[in-house]
N, C-alpha and C. Protein backbone atom coordinates (compact mmCIF):
# COMPACT_ATOMS: atom_id res chain seq x y z
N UNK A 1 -27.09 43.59 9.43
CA UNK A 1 -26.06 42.56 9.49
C UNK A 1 -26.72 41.21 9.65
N UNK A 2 -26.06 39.94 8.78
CA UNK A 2 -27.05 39.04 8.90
C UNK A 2 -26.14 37.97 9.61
N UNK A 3 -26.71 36.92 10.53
CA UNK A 3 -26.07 36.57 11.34
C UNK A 3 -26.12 34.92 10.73
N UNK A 4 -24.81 34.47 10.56
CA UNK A 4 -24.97 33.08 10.02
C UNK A 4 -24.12 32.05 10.86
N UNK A 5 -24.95 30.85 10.92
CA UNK A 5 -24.27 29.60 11.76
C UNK A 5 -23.36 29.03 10.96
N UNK A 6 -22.76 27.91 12.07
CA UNK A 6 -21.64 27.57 11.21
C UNK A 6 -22.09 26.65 10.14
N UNK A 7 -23.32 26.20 10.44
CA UNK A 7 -23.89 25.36 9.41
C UNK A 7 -24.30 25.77 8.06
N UNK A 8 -24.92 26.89 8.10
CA UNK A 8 -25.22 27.69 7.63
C UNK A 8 -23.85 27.89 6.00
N UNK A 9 -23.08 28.73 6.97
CA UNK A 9 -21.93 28.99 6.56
C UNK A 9 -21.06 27.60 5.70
N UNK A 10 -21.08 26.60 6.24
CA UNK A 10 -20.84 25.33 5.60
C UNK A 10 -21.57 24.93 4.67
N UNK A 11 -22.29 25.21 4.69
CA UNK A 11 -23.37 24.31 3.65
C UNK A 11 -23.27 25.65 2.27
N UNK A 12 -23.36 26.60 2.63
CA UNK A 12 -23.26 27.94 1.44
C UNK A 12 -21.98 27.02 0.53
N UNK A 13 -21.11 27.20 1.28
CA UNK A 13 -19.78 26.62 0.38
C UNK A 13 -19.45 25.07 -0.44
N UNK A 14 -20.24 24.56 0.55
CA UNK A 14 -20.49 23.40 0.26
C UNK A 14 -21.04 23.05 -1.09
N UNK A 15 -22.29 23.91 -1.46
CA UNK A 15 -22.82 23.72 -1.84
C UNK A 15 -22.61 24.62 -3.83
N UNK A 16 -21.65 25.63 -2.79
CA UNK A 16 -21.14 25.99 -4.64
C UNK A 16 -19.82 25.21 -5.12
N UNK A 17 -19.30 24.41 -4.35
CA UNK A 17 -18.19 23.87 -4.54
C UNK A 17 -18.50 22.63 -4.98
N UNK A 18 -19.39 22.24 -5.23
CA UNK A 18 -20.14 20.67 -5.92
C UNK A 18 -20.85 21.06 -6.72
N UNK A 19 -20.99 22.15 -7.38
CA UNK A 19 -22.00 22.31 -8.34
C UNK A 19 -21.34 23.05 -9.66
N UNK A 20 -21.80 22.88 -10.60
CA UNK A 20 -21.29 23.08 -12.16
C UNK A 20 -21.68 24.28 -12.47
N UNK A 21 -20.68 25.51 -12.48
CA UNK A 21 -21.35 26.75 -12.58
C UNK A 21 -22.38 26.90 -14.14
N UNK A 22 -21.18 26.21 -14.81
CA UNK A 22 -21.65 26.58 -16.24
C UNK A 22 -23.13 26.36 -16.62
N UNK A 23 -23.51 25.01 -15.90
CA UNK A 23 -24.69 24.13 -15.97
C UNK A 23 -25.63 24.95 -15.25
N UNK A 24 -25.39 25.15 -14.43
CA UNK A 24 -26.65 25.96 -13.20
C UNK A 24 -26.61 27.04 -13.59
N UNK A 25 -25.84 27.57 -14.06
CA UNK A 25 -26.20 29.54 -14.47
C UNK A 25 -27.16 29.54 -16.22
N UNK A 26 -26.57 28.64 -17.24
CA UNK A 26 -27.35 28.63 -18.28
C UNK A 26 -28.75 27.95 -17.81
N UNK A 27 -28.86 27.03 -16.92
CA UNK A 27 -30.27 26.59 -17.29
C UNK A 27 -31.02 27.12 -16.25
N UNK A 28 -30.64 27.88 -14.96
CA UNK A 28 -31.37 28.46 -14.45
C UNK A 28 -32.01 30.21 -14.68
N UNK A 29 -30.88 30.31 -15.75
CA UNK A 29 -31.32 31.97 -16.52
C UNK A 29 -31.90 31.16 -17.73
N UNK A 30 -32.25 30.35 -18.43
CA UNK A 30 -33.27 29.48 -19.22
C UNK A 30 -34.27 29.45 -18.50
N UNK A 31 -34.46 28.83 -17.49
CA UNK A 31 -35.80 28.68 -16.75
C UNK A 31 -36.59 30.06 -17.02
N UNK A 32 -36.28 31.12 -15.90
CA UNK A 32 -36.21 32.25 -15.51
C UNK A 32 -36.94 33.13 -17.18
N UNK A 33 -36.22 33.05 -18.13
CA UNK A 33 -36.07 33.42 -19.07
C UNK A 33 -37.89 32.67 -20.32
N UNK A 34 -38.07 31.62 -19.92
CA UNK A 34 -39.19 31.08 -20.15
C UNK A 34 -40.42 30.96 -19.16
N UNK A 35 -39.79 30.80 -18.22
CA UNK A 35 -41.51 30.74 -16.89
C UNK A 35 -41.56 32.29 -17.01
N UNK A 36 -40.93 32.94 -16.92
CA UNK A 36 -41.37 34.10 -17.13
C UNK A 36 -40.45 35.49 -18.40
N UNK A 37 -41.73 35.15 -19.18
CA UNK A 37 -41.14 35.88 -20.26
C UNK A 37 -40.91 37.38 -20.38
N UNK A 38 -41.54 38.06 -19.36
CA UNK A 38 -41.07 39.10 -19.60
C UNK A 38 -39.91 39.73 -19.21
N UNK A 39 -38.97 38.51 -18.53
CA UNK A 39 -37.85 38.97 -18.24
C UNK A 39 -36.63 39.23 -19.46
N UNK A 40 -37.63 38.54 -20.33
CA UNK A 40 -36.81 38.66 -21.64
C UNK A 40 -36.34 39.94 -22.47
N UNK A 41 -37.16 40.68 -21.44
CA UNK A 41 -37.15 42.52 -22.18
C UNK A 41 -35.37 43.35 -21.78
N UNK A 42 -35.11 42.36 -20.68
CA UNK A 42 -33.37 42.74 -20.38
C UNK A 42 -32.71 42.84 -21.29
N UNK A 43 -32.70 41.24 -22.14
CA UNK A 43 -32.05 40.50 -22.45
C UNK A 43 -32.20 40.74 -24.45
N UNK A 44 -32.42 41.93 -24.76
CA UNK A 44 -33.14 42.47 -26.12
C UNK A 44 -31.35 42.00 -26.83
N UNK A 45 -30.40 41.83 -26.42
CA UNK A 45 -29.14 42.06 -27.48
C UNK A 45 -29.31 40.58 -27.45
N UNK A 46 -29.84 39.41 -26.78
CA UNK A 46 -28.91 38.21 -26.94
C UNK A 46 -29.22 37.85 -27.94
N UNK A 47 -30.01 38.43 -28.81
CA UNK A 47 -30.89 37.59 -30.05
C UNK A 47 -32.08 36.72 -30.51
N UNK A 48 -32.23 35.68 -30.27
CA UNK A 48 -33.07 34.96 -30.24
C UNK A 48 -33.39 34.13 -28.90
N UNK A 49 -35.33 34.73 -28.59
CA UNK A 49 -35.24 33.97 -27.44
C UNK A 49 -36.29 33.80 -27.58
N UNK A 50 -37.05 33.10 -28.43
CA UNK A 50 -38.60 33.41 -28.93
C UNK A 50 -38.90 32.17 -28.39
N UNK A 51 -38.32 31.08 -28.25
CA UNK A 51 -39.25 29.44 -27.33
C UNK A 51 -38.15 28.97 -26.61
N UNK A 52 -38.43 28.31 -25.90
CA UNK A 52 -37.60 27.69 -25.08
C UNK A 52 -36.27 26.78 -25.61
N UNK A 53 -36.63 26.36 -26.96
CA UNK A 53 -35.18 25.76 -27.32
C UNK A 53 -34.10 26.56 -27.90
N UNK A 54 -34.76 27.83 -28.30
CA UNK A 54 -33.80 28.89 -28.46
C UNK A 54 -32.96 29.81 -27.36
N UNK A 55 -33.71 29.49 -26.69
CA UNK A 55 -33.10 30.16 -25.26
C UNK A 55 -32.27 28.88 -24.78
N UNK A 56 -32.18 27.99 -24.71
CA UNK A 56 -31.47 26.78 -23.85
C UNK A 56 -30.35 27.01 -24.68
N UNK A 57 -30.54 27.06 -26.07
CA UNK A 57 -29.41 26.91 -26.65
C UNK A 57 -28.58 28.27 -27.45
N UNK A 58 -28.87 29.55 -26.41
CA UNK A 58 -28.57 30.67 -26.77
C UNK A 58 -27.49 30.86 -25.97
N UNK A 59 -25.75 31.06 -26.52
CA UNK A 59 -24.86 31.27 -25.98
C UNK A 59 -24.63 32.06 -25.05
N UNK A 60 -25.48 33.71 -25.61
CA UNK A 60 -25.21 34.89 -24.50
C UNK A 60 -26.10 34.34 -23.21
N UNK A 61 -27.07 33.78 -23.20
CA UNK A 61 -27.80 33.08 -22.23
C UNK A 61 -26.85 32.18 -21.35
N UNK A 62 -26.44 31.58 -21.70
CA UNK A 62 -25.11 30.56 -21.05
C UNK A 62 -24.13 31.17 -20.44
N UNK A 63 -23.29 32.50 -21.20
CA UNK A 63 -22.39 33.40 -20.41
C UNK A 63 -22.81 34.18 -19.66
N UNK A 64 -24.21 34.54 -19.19
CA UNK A 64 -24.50 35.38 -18.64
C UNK A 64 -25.20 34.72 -16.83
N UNK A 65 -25.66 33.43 -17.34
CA UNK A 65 -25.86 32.71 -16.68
C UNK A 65 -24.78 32.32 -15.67
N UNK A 66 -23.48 31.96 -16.35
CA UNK A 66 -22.17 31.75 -15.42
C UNK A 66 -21.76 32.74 -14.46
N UNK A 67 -21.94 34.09 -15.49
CA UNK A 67 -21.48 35.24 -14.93
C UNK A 67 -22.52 35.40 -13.32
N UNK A 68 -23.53 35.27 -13.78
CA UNK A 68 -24.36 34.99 -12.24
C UNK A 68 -24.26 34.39 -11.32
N UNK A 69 -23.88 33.39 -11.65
CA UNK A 69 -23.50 32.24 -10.50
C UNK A 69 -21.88 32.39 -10.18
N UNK A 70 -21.03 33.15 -10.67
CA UNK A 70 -19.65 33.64 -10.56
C UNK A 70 -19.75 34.56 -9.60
N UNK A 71 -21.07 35.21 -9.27
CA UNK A 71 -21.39 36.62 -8.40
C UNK A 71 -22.08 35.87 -7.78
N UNK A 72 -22.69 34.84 -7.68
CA UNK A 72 -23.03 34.09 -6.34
C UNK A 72 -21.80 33.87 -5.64
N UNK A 73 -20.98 32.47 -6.38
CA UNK A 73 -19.55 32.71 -5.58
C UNK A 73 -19.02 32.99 -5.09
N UNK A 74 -18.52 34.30 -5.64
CA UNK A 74 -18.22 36.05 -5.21
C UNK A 74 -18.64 35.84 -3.62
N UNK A 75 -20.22 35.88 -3.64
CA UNK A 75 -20.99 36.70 -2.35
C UNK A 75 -20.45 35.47 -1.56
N UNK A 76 -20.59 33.85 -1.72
CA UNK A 76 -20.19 33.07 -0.79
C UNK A 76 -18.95 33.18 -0.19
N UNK A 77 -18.16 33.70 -0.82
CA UNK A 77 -16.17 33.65 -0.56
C UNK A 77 -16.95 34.92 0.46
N UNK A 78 -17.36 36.58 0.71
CA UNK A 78 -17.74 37.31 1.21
C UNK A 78 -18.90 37.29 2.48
N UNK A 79 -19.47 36.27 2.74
CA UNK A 79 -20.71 36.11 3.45
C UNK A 79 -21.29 37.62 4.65
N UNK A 80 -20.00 37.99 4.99
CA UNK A 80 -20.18 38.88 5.93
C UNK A 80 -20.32 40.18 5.69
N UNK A 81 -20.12 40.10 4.03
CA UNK A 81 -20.17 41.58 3.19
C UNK A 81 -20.59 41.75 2.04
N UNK A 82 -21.62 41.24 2.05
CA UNK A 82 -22.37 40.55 0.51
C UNK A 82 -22.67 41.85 0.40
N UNK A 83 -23.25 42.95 1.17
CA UNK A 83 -24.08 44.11 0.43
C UNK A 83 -22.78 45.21 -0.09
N UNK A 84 -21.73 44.91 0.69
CA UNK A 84 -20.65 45.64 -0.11
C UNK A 84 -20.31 44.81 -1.55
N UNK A 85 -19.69 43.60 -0.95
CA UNK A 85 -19.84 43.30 -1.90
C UNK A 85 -20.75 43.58 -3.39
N UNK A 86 -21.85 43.42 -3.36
CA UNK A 86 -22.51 43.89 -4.80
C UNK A 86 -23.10 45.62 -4.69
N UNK A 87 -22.21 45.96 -4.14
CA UNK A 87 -22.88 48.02 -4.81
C UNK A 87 -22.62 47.87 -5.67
N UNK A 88 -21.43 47.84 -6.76
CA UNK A 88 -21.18 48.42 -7.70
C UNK A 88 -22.82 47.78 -8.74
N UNK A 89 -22.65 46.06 -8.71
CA UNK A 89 -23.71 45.87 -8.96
C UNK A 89 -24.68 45.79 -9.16
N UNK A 90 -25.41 46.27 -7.88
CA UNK A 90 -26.81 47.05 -7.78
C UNK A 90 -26.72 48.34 -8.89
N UNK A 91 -25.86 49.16 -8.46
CA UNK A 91 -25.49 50.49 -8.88
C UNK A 91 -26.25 50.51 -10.39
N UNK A 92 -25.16 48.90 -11.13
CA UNK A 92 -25.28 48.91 -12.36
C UNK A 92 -27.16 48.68 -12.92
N UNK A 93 -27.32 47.89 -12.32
CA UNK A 93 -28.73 47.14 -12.51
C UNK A 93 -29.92 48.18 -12.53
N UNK A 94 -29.74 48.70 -11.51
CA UNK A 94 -30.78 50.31 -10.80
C UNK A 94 -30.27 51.18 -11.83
N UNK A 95 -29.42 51.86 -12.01
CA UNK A 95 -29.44 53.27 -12.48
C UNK A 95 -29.05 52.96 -14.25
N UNK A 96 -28.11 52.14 -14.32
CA UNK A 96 -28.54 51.94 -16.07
C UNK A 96 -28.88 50.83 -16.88
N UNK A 97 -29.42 49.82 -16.19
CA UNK A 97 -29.97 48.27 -16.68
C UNK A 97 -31.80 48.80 -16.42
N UNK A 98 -31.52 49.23 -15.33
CA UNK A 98 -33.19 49.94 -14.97
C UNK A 98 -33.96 48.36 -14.78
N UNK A 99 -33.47 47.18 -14.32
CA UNK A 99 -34.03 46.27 -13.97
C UNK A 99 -34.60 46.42 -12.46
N UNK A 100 -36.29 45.66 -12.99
CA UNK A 100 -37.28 45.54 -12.03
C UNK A 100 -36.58 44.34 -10.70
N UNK A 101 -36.41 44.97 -9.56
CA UNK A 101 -35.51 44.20 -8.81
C UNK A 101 -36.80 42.71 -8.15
N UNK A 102 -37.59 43.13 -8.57
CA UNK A 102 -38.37 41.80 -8.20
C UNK A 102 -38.20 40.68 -9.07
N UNK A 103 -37.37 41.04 -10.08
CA UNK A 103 -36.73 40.07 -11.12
C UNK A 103 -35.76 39.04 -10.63
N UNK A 104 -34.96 39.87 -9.33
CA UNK A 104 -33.93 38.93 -8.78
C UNK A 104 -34.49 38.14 -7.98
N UNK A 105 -35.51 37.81 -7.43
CA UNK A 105 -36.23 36.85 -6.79
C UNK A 105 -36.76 35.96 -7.65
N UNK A 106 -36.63 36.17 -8.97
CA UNK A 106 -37.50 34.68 -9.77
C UNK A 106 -36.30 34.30 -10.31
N UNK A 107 -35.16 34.69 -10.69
CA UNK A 107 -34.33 34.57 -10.70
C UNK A 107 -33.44 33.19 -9.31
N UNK A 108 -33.47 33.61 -8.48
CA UNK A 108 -33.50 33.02 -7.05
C UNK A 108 -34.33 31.95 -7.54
N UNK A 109 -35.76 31.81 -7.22
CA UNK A 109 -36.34 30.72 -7.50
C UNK A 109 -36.15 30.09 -8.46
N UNK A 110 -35.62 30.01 -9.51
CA UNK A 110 -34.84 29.03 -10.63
C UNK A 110 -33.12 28.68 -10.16
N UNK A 111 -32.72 29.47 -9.86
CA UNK A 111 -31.65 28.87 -9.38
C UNK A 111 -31.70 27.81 -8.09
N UNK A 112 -32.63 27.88 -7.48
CA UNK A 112 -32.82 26.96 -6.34
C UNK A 112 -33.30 25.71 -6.31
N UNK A 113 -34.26 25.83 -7.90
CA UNK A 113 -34.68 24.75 -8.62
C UNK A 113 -33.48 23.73 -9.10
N UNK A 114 -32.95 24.41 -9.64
CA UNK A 114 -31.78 23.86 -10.36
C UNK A 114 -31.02 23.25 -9.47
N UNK A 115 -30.94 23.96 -8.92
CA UNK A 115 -29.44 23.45 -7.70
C UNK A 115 -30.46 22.14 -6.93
N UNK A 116 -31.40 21.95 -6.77
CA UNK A 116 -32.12 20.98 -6.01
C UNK A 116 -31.91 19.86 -7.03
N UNK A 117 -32.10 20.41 -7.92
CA UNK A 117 -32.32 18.97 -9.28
C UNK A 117 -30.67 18.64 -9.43
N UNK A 118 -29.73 19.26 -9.19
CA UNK A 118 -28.34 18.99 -9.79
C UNK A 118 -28.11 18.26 -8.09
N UNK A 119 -28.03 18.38 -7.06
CA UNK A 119 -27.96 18.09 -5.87
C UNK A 119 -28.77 16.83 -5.14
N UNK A 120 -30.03 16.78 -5.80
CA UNK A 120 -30.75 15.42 -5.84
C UNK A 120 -31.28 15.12 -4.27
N UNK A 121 -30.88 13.46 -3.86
CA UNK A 121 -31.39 13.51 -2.09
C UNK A 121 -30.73 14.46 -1.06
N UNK A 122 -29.33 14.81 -1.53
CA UNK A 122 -28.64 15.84 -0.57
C UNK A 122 -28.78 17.12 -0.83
N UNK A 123 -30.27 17.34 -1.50
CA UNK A 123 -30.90 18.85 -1.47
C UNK A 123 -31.88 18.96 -0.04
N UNK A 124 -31.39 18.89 1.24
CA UNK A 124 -32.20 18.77 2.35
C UNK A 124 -33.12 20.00 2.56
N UNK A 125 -34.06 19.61 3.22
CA UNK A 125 -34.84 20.82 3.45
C UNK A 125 -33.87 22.01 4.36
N UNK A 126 -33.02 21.54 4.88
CA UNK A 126 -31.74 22.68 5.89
C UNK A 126 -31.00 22.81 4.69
N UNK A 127 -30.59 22.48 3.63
CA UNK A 127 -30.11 23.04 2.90
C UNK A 127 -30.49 23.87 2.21
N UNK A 128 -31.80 23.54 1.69
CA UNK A 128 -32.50 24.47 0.85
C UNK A 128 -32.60 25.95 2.05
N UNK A 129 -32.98 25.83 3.06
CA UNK A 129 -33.42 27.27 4.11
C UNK A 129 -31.82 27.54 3.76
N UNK A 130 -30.34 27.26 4.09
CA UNK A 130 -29.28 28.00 3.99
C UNK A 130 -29.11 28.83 2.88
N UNK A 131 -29.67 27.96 1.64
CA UNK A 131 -29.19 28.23 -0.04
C UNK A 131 -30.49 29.70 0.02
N UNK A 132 -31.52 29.50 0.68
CA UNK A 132 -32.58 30.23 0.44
C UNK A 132 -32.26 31.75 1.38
N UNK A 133 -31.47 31.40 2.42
CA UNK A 133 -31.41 32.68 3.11
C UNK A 133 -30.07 33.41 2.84
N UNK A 134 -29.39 32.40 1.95
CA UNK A 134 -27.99 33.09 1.58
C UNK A 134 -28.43 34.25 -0.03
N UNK A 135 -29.62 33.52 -0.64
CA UNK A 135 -30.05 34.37 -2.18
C UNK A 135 -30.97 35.31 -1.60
N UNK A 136 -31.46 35.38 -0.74
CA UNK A 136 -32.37 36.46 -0.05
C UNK A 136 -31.20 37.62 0.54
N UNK A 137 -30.04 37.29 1.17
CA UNK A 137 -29.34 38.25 1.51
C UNK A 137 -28.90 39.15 0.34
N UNK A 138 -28.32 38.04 -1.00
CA UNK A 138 -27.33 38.56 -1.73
C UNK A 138 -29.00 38.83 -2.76
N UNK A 139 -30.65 38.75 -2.62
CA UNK A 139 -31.14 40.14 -3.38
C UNK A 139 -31.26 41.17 -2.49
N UNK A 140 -31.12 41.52 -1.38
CA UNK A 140 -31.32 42.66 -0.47
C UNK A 140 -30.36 43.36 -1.31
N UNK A 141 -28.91 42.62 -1.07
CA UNK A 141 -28.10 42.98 -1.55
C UNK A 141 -28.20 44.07 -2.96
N UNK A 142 -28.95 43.32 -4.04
CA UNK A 142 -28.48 43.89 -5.21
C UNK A 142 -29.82 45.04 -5.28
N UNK A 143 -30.52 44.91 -4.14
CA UNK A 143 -31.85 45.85 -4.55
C UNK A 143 -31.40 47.15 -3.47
N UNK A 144 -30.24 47.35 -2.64
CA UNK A 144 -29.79 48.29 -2.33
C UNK A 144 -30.11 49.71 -2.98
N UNK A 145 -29.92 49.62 -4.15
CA UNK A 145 -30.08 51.36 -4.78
C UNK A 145 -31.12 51.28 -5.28
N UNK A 146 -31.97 50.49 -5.09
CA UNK A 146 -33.01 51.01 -5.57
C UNK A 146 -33.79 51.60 -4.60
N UNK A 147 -33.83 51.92 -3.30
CA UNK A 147 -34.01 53.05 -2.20
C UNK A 147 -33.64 53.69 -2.08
């Protein structure tokens, strides 16, 4: 059980409620998707993802991206039940996506990027530890079945 302040807790919400899902889920599964390419082996249906301007400007990349940050959301509206929250999730990822769950941590680190760059001077270092210990819960979270 993870124990969160009220600051904590404020700033999680805060912080998805000022931010552009659409924008932060495509370019932080872009990042993700280019710093490290072999994450690209998921992602075999979206089509073309051979350089970076094909990936920025690859649609399934963009919806899938939202869809991520829609399941961030998700876990923020939930804070106290993020690991229920994402079983089914995990479920999916582990047993028939067969994704390497150390994926959701670079993953994490591009989204944190992003959100710092979209957020600017009011990316505080206490913000970043909230944003950082809220994506650390919700990968515990999704790496559940894979134990």
């Amino acid at each position: 059980m993870v124990v969160w302040t009220d600051f904590e807790r404020a700033t999680i919400q805060d912080v998805f409620s000022k931010i552009d899902a659409q924008s932060v889920g495509q370019q932080a599964l872009s990042r993700c998707l280019v710093v490290y390419p072999w994450t690209q082996r998921y992602f075999g249906k979206f089509g073309n993802l051979y350089n970076a301007a094909a990936i920025a400007g690859n649609q399934m990349v963009a919806a899938h991206g939202l869809t991520v940050v829609r399941g961030l959301e998700k876990a923020a509206k939930n804070m106290d039940n993020i690991k229920a929250t994402f079983t089914d999730l995990s479920k999916l990822h582990s047993e028939k996506l067969h994704v390497d769950p150390d994926n959701f941590k670079l993953l994490a680190d591009c989204i944190t990027i992003v959100i710092s760059a979209s957020m600017g001077a009011s990316f505080t270092a206490e913000v970043q530890a909230a944003l950082q210990k809220f994506l650390s819960v919700v990968i515990s979270a999704l790496g559940m079945q894979y134990h």
